[in-house]
Protein backbone atom coordinates (compact mmCIF):
# COMPACT_ATOMS: atom_id res chain seq x y z
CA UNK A 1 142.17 133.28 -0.79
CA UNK A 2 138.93 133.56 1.36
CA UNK A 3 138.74 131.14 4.23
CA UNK A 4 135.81 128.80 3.20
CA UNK A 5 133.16 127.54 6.45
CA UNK A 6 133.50 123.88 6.68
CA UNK A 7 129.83 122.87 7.26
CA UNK A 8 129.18 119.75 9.17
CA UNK A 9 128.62 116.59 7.45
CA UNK A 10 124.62 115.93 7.18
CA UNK A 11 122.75 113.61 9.64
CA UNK A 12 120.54 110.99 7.92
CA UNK A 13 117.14 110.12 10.50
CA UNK A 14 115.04 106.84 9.68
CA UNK A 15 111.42 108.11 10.62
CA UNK A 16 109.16 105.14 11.72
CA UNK A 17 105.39 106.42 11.88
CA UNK A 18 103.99 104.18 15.21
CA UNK A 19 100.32 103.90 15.76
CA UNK A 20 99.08 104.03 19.27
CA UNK A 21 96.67 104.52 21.85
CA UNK A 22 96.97 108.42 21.52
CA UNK A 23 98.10 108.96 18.06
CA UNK A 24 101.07 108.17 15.85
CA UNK A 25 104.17 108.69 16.70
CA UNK A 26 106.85 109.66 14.80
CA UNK A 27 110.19 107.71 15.54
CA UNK A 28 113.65 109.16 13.81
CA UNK A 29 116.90 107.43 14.68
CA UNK A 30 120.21 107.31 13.50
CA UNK A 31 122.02 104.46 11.59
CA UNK A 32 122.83 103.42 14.75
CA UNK A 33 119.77 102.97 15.86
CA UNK A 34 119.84 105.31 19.10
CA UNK A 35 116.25 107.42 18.86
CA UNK A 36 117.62 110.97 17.62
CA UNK A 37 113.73 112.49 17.74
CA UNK A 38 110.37 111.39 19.18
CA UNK A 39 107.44 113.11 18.45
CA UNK A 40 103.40 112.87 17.97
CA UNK A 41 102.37 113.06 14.28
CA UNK A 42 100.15 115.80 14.40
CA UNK A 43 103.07 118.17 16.09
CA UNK A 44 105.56 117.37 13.12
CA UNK A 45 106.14 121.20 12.76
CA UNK A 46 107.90 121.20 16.56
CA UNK A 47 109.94 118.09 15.36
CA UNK A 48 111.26 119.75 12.59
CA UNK A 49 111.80 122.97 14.92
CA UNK A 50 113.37 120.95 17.33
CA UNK A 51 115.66 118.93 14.23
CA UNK A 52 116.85 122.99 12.97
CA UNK A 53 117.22 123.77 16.92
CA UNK A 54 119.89 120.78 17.60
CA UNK A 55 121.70 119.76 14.24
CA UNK A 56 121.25 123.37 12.43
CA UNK A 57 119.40 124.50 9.59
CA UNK A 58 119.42 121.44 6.32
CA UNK A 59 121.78 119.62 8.12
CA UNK A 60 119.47 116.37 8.69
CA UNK A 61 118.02 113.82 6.05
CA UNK A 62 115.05 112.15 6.45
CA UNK A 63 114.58 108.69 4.56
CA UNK A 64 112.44 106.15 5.33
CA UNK A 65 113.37 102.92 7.57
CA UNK A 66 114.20 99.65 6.27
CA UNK A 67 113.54 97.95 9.24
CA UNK A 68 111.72 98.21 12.62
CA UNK A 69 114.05 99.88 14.77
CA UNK A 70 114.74 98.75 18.63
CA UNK A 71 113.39 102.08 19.70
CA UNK A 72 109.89 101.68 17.63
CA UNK A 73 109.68 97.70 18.80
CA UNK A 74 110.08 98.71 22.61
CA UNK A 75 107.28 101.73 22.02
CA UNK A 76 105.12 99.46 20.76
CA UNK A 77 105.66 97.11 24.11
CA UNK A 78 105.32 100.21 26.02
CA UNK A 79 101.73 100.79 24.55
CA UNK A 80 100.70 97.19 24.98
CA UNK A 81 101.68 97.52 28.51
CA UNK A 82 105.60 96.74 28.76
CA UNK A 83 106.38 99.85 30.46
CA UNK A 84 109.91 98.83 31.44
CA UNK A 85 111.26 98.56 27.94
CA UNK A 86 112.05 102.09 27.12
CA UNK A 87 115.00 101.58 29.64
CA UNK A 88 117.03 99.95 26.81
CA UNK A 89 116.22 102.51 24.25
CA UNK A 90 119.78 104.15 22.77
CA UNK A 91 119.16 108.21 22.97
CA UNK A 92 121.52 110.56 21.37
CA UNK A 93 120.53 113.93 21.61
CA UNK A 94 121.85 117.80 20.93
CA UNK A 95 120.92 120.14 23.27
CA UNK A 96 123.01 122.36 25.50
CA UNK A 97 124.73 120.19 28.85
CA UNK A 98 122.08 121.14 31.15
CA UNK A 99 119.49 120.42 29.18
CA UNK A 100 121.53 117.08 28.68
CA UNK A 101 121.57 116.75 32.04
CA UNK A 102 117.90 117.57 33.03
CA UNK A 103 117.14 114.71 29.88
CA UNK A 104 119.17 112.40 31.83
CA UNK A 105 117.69 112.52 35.05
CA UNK A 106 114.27 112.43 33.44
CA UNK A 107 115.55 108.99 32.44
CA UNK A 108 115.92 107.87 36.23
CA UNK A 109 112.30 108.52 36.70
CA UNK A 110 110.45 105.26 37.38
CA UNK A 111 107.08 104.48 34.84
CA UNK A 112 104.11 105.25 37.97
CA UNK A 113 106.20 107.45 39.44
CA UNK A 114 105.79 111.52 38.75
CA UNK A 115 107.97 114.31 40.22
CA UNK A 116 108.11 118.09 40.51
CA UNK A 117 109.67 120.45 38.50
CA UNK A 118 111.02 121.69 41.74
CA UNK A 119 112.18 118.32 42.64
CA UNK A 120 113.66 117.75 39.73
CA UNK A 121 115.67 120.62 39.72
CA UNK A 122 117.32 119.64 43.20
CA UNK A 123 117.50 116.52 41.24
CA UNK A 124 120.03 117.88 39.78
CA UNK A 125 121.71 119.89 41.97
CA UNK A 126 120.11 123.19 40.88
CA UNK A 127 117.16 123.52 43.49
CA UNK A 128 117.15 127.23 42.05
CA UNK A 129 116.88 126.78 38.66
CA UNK A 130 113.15 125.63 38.81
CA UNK A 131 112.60 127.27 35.40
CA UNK A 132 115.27 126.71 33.67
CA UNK A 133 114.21 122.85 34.67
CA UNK A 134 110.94 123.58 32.97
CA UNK A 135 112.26 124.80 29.47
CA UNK A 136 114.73 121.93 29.04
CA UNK A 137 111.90 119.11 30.04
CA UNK A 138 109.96 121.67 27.51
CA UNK A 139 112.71 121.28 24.97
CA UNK A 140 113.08 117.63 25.04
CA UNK A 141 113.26 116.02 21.38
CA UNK A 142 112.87 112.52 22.41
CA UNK A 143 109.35 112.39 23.88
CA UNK A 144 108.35 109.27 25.84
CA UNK A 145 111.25 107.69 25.89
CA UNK A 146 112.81 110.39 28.22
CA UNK A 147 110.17 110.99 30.07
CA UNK A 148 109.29 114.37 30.04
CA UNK A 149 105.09 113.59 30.81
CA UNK A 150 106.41 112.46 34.58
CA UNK A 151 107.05 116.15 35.55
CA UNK A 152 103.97 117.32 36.89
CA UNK A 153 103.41 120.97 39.16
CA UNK A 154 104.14 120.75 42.69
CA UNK A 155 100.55 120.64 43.57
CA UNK A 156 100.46 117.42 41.41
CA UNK A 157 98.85 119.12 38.68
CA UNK A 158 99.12 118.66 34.87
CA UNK A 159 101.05 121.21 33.81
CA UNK A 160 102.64 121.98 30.12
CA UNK A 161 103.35 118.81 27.59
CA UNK A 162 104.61 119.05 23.94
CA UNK A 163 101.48 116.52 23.01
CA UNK A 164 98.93 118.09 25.13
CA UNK A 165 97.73 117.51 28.06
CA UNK A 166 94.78 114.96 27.33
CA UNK A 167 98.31 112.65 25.82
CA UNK A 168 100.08 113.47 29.16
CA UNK A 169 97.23 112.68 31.44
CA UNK A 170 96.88 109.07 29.31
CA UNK A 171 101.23 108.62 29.77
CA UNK A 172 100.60 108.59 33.41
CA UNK A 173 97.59 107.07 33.85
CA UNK A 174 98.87 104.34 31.30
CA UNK A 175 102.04 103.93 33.79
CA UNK A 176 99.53 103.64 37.12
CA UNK A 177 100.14 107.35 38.33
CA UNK A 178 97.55 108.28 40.65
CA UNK A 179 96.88 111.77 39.20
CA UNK A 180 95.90 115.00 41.64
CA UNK A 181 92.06 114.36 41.23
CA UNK A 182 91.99 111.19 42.23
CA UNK A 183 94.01 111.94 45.33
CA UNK A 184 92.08 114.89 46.31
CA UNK A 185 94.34 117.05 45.10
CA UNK A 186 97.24 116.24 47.30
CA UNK A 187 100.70 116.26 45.92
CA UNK A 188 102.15 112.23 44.32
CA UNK A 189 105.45 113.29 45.39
């Protein structure tokens, strides 16, 4: 008798599309409502990517939602100016455990507040792994909500953002971050 791979048990995602100041965003959570995936509708492919990445290949269903979800209710807030609600949003996320933990401590950044890739590395406790830092904010699947768009260069510039930068410059500037050119260039941090 051949020993037979016990595949894991498929993960159903409610997707909520959101319309906002910058696009719609897709919303997937789980039936417990934590956001699983966040994403801009016109980079679906990097959601799906991202889906393949974390839960492995055909292991998640998407269906639509019943019901407005407490992750697409506090976006919307966020949009209309609320910027404090995505503190309460349930996350649940793959990933390895330092992207985890590079996820989580993008959580403890402020709305109006931006930070360093640098600095968020010694966030951390990994003032070395500067790049490393950069490909897990890169990698994040729940955009907005963990905060990814608050990591900016260490010369306060706009650097890399899964929904471009024009979306990234409107995050910050939507949250009251003074951005490099209207500080003369001098680092926010």
């Amino acid at each position: 008798m051949t020993a037979r791979r016990l595949r894991a048990p498929r993960l159903e995602l409610r997707l909520e599309r959101v319309p906002s100041p910058i696009g719609v965003v897709l919303v997937l959570t789980d039936a417990d409502g934590r956001a699983r995936a966040i994403e801009f509708e016109d980079h679906e492919d990097r959601l799906h990517r991202l889906l393949r990445r974390y839960y492995g290949e055909g292991r998640v269903a998407v269906v639509g939602a019943e019901a407005p979800s407490p992750a697409r209710r506090a976006l919307e807030a966020y949009f209309a100016g609320e910027l404090s609600t995505l503190n309460g949003v349930a996350v649940e996320t793959g990933g390895t455990e330092f992207q985890r933990k590079v996820w989580a401590a993008l959580r403890r950044i402020p709305p109006g507040r931006a930070i360093s890739y640098g600095a968020l590395a010694v966030e951390i406790g990994c003032p070395s792994a500067v790049r490393a830092v950069g490909h897990a904010n890169g990698a994040n699947p729940v955009a907005i909500v963990v905060p990814c768009h608050r990591v900016i260069g260490s010369d306060a510039s706009l650097t890399g953002y899964g929904g471009g930068l024009p979306r990234k410059r409107w995050l910050l500037e939507h949250e009251g971050v003074r951005l490099a050119e209207a500080s003369g260039g001098r680092p926010l941090l």
